[in-house]
C-alpha atoms as a PDB file:
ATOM      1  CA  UNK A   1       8.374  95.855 213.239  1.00  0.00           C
ATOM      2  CA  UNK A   2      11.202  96.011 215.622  1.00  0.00           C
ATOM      3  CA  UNK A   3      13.511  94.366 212.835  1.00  0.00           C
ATOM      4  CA  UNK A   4      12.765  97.559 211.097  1.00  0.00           C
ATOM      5  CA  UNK A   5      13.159  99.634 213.868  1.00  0.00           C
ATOM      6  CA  UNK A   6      17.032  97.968 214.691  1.00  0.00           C
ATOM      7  CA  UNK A   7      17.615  98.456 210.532  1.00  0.00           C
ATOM      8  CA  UNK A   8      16.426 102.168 211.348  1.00  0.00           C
ATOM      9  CA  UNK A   9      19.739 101.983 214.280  1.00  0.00           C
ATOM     10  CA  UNK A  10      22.267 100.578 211.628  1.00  0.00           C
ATOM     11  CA  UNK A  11      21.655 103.294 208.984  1.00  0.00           C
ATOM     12  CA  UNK A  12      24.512 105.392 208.040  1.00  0.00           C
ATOM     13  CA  UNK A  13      23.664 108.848 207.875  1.00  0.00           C
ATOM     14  CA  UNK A  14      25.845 109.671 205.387  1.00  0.00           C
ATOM     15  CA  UNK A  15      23.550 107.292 203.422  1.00  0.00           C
ATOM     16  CA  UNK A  16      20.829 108.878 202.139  1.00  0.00           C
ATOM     17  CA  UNK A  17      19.777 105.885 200.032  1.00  0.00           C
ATOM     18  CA  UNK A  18      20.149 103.482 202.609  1.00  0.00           C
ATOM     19  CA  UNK A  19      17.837 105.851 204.620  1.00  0.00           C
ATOM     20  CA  UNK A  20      15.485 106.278 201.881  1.00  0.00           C
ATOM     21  CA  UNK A  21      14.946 102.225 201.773  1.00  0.00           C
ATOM     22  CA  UNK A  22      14.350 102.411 205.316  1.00  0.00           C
ATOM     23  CA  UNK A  23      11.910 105.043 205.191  1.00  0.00           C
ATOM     24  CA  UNK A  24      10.331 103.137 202.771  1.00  0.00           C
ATOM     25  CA  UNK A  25       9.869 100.140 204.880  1.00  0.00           C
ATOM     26  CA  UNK A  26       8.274 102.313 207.408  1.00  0.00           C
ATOM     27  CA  UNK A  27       6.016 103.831 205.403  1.00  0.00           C
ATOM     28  CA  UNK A  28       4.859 100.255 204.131  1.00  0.00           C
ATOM     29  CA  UNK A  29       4.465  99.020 207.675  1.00  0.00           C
ATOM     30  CA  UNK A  30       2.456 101.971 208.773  1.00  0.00           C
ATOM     31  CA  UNK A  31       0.030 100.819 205.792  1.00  0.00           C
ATOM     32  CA  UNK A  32      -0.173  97.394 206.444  1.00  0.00           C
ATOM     33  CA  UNK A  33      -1.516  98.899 210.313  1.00  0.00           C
ATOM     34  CA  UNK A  34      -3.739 100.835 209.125  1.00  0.00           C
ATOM     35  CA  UNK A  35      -5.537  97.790 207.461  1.00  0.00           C
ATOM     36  CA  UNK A  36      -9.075  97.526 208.005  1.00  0.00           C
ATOM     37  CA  UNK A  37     -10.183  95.231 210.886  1.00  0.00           C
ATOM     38  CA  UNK A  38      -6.814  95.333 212.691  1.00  0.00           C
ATOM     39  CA  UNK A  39      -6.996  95.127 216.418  1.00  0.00           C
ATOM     40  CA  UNK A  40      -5.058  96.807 218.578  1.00  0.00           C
ATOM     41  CA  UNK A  41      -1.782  95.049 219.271  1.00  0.00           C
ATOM     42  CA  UNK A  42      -0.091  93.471 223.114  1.00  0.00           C
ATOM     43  CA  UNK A  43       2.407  95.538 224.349  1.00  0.00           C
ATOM     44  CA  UNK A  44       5.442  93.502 223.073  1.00  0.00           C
ATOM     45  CA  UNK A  45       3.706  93.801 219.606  1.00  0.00           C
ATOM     46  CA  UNK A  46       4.553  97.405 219.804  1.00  0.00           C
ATOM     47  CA  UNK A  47       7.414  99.208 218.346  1.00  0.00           C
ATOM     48  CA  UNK A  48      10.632  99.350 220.225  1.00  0.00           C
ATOM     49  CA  UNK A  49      12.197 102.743 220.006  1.00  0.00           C
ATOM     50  CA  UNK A  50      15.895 103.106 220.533  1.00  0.00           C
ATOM     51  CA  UNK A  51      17.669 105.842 222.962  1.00  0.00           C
ATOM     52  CA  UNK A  52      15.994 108.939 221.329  1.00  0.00           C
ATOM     53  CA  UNK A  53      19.138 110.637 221.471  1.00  0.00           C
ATOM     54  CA  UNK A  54      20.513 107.914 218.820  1.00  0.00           C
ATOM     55  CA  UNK A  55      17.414 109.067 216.566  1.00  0.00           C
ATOM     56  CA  UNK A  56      18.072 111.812 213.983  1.00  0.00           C
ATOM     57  CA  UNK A  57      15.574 114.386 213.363  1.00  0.00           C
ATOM     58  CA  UNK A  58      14.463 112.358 210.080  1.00  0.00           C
ATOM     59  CA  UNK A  59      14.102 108.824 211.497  1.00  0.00           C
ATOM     60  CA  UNK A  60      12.396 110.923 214.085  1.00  0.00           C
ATOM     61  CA  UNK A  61       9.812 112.252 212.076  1.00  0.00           C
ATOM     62  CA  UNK A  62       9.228 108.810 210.083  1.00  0.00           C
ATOM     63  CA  UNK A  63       8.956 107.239 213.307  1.00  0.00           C
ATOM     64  CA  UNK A  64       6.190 109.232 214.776  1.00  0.00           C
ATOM     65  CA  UNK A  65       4.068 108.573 211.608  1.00  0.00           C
ATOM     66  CA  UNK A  66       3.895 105.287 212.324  1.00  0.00           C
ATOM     67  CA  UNK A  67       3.270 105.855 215.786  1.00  0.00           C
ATOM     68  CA  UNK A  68       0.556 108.523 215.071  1.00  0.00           C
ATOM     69  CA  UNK A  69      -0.925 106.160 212.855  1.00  0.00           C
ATOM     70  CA  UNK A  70      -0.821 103.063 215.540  1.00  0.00           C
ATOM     71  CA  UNK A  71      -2.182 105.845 217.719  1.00  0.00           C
ATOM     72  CA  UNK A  72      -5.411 106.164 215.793  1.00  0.00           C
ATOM     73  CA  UNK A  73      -5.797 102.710 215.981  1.00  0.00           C
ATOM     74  CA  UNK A  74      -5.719 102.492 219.941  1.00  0.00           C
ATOM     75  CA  UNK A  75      -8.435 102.994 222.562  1.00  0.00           C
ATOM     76  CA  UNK A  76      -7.544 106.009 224.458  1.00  0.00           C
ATOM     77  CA  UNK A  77      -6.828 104.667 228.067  1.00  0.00           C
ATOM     78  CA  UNK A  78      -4.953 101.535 227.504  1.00  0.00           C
ATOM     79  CA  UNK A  79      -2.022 100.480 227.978  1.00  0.00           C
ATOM     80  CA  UNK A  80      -0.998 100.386 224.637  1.00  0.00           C
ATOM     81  CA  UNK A  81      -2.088 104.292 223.843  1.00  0.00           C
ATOM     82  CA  UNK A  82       0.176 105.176 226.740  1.00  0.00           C
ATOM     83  CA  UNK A  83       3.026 103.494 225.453  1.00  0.00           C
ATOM     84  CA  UNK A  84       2.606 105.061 221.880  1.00  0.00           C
ATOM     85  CA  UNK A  85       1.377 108.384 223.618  1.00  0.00           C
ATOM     86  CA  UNK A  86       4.782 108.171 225.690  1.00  0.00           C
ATOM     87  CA  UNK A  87       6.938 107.259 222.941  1.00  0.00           C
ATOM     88  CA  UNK A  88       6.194 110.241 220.592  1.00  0.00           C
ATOM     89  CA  UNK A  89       6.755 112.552 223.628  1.00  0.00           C
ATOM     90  CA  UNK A  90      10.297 110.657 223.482  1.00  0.00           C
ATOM     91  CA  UNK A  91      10.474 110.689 219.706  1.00  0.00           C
ATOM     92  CA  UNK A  92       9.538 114.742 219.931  1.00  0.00           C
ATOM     93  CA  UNK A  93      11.230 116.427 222.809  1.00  0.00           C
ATOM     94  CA  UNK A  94      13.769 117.860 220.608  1.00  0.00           C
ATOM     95  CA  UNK A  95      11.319 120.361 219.063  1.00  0.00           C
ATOM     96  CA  UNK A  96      10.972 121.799 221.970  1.00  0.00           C
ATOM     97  CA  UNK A  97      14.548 122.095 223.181  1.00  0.00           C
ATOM     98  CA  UNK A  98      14.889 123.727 219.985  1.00  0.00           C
ATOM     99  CA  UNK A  99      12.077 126.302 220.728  1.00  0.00           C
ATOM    100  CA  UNK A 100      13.282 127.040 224.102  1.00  0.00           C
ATOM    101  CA  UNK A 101      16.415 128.066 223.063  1.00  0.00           C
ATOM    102  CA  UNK A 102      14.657 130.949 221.538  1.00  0.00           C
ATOM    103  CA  UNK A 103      14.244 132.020 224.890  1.00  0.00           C
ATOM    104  CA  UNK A 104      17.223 131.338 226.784  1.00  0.00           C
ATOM    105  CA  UNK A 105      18.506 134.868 227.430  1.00  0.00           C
ATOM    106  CA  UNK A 106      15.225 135.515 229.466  1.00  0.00           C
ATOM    107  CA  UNK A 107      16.248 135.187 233.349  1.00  0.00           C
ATOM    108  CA  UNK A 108      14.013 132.158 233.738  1.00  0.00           C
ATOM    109  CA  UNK A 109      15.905 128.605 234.538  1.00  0.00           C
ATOM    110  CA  UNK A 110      15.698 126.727 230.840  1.00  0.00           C
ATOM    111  CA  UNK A 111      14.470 123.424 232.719  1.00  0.00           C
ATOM    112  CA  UNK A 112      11.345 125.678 233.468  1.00  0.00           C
ATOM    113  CA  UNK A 113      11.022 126.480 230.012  1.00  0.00           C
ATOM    114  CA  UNK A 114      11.688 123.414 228.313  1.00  0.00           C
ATOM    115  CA  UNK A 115       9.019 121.544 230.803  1.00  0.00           C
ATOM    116  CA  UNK A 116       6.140 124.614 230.259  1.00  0.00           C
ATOM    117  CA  UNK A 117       7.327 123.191 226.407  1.00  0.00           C
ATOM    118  CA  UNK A 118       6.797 119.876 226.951  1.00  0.00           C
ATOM    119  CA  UNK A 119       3.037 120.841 227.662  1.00  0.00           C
ATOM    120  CA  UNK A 120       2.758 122.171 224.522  1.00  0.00           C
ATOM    121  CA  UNK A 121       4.389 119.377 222.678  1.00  0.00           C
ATOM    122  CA  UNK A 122       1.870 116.992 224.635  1.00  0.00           C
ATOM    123  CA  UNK A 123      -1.006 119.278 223.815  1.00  0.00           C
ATOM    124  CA  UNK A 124       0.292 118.749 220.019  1.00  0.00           C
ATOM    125  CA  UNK A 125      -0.062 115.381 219.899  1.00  0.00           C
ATOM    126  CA  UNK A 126      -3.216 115.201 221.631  1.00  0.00           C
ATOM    127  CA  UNK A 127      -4.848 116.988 218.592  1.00  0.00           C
ATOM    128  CA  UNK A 128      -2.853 115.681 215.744  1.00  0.00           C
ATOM    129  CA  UNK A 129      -4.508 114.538 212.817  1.00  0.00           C
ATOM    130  CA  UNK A 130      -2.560 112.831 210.298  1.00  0.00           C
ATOM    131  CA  UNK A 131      -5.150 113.419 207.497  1.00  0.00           C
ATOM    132  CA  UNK A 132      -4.532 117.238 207.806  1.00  0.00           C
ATOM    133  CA  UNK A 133      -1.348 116.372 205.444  1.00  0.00           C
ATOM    134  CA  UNK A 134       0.749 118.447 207.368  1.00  0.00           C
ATOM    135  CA  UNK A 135       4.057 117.367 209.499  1.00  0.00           C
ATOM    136  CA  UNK A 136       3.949 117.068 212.972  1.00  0.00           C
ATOM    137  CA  UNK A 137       6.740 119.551 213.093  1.00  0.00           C
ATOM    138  CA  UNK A 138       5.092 122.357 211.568  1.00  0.00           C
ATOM    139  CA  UNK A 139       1.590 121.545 213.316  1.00  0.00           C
ATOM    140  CA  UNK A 140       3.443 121.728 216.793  1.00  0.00           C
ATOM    141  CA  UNK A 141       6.142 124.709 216.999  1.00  0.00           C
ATOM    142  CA  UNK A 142       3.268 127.262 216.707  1.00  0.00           C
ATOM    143  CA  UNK A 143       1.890 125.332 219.851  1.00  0.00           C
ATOM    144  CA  UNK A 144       5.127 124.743 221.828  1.00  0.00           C
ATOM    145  CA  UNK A 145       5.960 128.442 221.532  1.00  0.00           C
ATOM    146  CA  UNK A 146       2.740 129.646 222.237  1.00  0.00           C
ATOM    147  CA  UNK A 147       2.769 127.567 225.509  1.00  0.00           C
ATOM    148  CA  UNK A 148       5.991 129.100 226.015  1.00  0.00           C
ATOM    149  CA  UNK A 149       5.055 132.661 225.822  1.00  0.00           C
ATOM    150  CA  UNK A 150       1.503 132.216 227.993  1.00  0.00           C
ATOM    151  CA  UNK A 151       4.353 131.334 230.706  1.00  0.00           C
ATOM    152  CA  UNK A 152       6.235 134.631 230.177  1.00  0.00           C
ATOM    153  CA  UNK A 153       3.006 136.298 230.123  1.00  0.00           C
ATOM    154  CA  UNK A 154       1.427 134.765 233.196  1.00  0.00           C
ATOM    155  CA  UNK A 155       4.386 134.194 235.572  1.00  0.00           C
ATOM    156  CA  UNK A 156       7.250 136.130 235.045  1.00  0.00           C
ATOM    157  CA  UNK A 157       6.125 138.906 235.569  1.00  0.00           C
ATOM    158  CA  UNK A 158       6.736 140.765 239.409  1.00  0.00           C
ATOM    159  CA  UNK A 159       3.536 142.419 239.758  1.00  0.00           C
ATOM    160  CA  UNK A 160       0.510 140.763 237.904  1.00  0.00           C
ATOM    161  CA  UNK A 161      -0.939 143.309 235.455  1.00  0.00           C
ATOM    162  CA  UNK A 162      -4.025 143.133 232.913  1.00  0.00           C
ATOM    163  CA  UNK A 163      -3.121 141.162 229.713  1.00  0.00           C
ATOM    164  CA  UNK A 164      -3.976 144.245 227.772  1.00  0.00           C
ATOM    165  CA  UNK A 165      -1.100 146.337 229.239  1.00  0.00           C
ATOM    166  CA  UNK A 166       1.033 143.237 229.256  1.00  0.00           C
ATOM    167  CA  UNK A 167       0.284 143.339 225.405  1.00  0.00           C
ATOM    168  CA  UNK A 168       1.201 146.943 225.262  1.00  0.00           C
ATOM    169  CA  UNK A 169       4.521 147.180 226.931  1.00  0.00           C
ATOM    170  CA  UNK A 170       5.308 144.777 223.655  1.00  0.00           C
ATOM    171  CA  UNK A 171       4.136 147.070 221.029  1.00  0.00           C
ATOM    172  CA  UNK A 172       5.745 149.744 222.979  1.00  0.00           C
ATOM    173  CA  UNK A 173       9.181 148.156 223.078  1.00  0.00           C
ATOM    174  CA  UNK A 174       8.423 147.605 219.245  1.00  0.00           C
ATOM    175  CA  UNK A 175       7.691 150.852 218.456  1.00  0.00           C
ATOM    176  CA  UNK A 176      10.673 152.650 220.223  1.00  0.00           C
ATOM    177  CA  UNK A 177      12.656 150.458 218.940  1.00  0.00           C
ATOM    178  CA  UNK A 178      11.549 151.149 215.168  1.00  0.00           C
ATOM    179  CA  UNK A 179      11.715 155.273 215.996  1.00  0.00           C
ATOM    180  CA  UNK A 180      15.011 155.096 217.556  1.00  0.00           C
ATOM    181  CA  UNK A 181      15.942 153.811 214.298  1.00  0.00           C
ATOM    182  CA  UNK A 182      14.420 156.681 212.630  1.00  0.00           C
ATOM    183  CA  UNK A 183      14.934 159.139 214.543  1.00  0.00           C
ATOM    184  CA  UNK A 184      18.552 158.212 216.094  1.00  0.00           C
ATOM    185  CA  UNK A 185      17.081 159.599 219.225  1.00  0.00           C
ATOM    186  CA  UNK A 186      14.561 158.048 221.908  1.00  0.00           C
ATOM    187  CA  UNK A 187      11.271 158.829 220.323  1.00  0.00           C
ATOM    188  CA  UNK A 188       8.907 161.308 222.703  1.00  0.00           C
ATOM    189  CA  UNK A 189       5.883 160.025 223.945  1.00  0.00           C
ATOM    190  CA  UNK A 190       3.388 161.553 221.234  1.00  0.00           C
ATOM    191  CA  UNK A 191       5.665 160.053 218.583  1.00  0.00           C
ATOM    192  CA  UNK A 192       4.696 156.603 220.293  1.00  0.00           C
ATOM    193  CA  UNK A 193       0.994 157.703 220.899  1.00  0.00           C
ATOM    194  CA  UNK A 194       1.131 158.371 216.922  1.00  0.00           C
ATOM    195  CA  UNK A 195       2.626 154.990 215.974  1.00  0.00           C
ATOM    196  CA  UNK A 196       0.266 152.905 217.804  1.00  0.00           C
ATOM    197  CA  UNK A 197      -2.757 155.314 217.173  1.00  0.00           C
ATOM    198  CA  UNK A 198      -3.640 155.473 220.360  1.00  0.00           C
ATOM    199  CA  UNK A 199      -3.529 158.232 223.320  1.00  0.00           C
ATOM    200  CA  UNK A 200      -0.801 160.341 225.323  1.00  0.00           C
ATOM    201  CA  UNK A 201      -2.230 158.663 228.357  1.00  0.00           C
ATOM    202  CA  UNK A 202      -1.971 155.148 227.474  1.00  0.00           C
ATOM    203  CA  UNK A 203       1.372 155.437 226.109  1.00  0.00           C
ATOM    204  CA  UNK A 204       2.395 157.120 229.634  1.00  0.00           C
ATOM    205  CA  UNK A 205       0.126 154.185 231.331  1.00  0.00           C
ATOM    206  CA  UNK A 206       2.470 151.124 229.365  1.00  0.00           C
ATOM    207  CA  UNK A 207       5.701 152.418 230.348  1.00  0.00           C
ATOM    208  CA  UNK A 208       4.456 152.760 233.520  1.00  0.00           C
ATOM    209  CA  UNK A 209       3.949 149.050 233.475  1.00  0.00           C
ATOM    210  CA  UNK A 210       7.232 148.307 232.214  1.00  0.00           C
ATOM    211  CA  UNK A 211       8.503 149.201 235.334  1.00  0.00           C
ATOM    212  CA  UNK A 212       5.915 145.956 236.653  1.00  0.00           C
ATOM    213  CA  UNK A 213       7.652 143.645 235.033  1.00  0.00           C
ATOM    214  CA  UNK A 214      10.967 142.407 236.819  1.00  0.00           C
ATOM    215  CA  UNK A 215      11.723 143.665 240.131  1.00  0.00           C
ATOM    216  CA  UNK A 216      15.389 143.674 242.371  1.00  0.00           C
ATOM    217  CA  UNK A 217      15.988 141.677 245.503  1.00  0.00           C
ATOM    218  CA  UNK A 218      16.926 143.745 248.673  1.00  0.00           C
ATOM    219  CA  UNK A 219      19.730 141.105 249.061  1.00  0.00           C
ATOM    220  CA  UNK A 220      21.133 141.848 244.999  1.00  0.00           C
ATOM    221  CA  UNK A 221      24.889 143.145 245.015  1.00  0.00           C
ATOM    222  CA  UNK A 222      25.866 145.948 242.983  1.00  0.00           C
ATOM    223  CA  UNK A 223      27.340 145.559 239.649  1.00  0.00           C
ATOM    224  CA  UNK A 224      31.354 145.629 239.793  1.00  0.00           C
ATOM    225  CA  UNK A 225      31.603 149.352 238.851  1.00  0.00           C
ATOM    226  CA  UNK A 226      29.350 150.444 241.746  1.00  0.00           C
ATOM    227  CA  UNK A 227      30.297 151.718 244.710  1.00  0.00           C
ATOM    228  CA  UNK A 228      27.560 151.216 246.758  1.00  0.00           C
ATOM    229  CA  UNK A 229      26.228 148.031 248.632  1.00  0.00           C
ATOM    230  CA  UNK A 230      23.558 145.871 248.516  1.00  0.00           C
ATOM    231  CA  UNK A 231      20.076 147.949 248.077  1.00  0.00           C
ATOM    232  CA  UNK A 232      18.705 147.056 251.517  1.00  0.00           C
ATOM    233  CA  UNK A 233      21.747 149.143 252.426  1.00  0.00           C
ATOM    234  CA  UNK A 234      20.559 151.880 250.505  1.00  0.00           C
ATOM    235  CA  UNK A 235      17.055 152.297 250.858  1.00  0.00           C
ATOM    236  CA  UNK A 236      14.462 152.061 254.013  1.00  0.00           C
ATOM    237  CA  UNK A 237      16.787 153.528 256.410  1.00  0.00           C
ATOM    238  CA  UNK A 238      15.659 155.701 258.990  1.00  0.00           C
ATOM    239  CA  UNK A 239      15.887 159.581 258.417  1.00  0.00           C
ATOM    240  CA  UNK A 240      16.512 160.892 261.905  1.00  0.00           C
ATOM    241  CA  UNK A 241      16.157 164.511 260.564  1.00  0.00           C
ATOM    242  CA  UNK A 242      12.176 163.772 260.169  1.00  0.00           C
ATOM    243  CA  UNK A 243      12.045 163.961 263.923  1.00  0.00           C
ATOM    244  CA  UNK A 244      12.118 167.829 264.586  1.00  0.00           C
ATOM    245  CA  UNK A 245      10.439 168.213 261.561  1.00  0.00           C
ATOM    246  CA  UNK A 246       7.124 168.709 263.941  1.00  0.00           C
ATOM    247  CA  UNK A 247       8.909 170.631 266.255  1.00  0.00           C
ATOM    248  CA  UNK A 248      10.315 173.204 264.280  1.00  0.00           C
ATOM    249  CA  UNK A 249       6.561 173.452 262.172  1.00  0.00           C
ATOM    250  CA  UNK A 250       5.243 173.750 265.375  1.00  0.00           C
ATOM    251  CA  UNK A 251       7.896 176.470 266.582  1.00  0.00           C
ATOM    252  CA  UNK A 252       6.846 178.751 263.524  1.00  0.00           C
ATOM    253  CA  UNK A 253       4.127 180.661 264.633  1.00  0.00           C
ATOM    254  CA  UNK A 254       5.280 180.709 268.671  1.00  0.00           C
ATOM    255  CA  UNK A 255       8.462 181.989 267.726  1.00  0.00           C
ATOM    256  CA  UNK A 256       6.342 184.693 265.481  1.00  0.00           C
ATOM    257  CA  UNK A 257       5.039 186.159 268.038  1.00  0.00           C
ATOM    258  CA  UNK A 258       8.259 187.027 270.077  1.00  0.00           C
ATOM    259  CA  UNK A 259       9.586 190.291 270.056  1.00  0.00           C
ATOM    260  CA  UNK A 260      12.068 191.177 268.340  1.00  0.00           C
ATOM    261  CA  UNK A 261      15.054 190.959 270.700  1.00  0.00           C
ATOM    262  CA  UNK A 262      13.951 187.801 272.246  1.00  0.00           C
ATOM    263  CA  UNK A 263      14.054 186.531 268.251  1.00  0.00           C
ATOM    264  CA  UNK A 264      17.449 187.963 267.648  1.00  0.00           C
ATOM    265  CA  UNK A 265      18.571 186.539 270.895  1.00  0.00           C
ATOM    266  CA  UNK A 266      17.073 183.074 269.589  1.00  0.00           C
ATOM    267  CA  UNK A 267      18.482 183.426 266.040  1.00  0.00           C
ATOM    268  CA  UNK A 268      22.594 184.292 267.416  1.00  0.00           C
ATOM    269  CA  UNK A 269      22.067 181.717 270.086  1.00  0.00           C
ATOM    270  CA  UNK A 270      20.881 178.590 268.156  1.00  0.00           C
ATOM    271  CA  UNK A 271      21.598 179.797 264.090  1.00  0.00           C
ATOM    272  CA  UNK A 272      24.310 181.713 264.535  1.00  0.00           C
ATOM    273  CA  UNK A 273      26.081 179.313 267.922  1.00  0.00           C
ATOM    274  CA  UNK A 274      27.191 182.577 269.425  1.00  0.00           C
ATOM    275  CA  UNK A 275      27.882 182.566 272.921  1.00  0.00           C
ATOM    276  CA  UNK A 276      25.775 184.225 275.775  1.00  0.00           C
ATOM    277  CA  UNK A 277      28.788 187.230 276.356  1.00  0.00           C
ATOM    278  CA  UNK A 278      29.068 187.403 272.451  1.00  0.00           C
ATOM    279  CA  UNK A 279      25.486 188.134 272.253  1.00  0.00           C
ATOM    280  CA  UNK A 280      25.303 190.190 275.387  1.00  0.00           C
ATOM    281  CA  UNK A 281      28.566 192.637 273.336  1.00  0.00           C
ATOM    282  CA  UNK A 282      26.157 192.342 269.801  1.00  0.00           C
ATOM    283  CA  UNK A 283      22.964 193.994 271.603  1.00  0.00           C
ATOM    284  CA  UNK A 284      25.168 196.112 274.370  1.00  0.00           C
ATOM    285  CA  UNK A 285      23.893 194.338 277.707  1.00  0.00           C
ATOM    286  CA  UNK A 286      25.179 192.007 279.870  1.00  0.00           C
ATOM    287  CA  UNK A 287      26.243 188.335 279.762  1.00  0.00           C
ATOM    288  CA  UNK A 288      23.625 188.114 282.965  1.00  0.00           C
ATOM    289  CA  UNK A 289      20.384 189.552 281.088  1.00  0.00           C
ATOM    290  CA  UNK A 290      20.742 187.834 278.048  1.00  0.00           C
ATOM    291  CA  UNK A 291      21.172 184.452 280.483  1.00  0.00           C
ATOM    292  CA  UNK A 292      17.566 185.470 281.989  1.00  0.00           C
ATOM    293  CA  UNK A 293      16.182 186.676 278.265  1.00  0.00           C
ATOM    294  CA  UNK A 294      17.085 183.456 277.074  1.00  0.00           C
ATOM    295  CA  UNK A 295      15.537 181.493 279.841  1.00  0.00           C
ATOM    296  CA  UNK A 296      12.610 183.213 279.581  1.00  0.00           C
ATOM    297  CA  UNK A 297      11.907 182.990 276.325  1.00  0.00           C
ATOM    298  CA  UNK A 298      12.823 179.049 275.947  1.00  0.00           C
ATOM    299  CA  UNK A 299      10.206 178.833 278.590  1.00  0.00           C
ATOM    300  CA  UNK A 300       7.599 180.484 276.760  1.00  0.00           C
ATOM    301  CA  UNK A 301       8.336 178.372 273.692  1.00  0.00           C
ATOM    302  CA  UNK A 302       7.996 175.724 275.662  1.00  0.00           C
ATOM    303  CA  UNK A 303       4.790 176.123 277.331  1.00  0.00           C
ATOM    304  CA  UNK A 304       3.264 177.128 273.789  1.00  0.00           C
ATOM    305  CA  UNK A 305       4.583 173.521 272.942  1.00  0.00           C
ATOM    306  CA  UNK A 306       2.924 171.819 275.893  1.00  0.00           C
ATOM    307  CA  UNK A 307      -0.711 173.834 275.057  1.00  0.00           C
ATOM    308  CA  UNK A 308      -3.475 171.038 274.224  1.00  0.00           C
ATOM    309  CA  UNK A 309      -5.005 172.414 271.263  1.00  0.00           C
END
């Protein structure tokens, strides 16, 4: 076996018949272990598999017949199942490097991805059955990606939301996407509610959710165009105007029931930021009476103020 397995290292790959004999050899060895009454082998009986980055994609796939096929021949918690077990992992990681890359423009790290991959791959070979007549490949991308996509659907998401709004922020972006085309215009919300069949509300509800999925650090920086600083800077401040917002409310009715010369007298004073002689020459009395006016009134205001309810 490992004879083969070095002839499967020498092969040209420009050779296709030299590849073809060495498939050939494979597929002849993988009969002679499936023999009846064949035991399981000692670890040095088993294959040796070279770097699996020297191993094409179609010694790849002959190898892991014969491994799958040694597999079925192995007691599930030996030493010899892990080694096969291990192997095809090996043999098999570049399916799912290929169906990660399907995702790389999402913002999580790729080593994430490809691992959350691997656990679909493993999951793959776990329930393999050669006897199916279909190739590992096929049997295993629908399972990598789907392991995939539970991720996106479980974790990346900022604010954890039921899986049937999850589901319909997709169809949403779908369907807008398919109306824009249309329409050449952002479709409104009861074009949407008509595509999907479904109601005004739960239309407004998914795009609502949308807004669940990512969400900014405090810390992020602007993008290069933008003025402004980081959005820590720009929200959560304190509003100091909110602090006489009481006192004026409160003010309202007190200053209601003034008369109306202590109001006027108010109003130039504090609106208009007249002086106390401008406002005595406005109402024709003196600088001294609208000083004691003034006082008097303040003081009133601010009893009223002071009044336990």
């Amino acid at each position: 076996m490992a004879a083969q397995l070095d002839a499967t290292r020498q092969i040209d790959a420009s050779s296709e018949t030299a590849r073809t004999a060495v498939l050939e050899r494979l597929e002849a060895t993988a009969e002679v272990l499936e023999a009846p009454g064949r035991r399981p082998a000692s670890l040095e009986d088993l294959p040796e598999i070279p770097p699996t980055d020297q191993v094409g994609p179609l010694d790849a796939r002959a190898l892991s017949k014969v491994l799958f096929r040694r597999l079925e021949t192995l007691e599930e918690g030996t030493a010899e199942h892990a080694y096969v077990r291990n192997t095809l992992i090996e043999l098999n990681l570049a399916l799912v490097k290929f169906a990660a890359s399907r995702f790389r423009s999402r913002s999580e790290p790729m080593e994430d991805i490809v691992q959350v991959g691997t656990i679909g791959l493993i999951k793959a070979i776990d329930r393999f059955e050669m006897d199916r007549g279909v190739e590992f490949p096929t049997f295993a991308m629908p399972t990598i990606i789907g392991e995939i996509k539970r991720f996106f659907r479980d974790t990346s998401w900022a604010v954890r939301v039921p899986r049937r709004l999850q589901e319909l922020r997709l169809d949403l972006a779908k369907a807008t996407d398919e109306l824009a085309q249309q329409l050449d215009r952002a479709p409104t919300v009861a074009e949407l509610a008509r595509k999907l069949d479904i109601p005004e509300d739960e239309v407004i509800e998914g795009m609502a959710v949308s807004n669940a999925y990512t969400a900014s650090s405090l810390d992020a920086q602007p993008e290069e165009d933008e003025t402004e600083g980081a959005l820590a800077d720009r929200i959560g401040y304190e509003d100091h105007g909110m602090e006489g917002i009481e006192y004026r409310e409160s003010l309202k009715p007190l200053i209601a029931e003034l008369p109306e010369r202590d109001r006027k007298i108010l109003s130039l004073r504090f609106v208009g930021n007249m002086t106390q002689s401008e406002i005595g020459a406005e109402l024709g009395i003196s600088q001294m009476h609208v000083s004691r006016l003034l006082s008097r009134t303040l003081t009133r205001l601010r009893a009223g103020l002071l009044v336990e309810e």
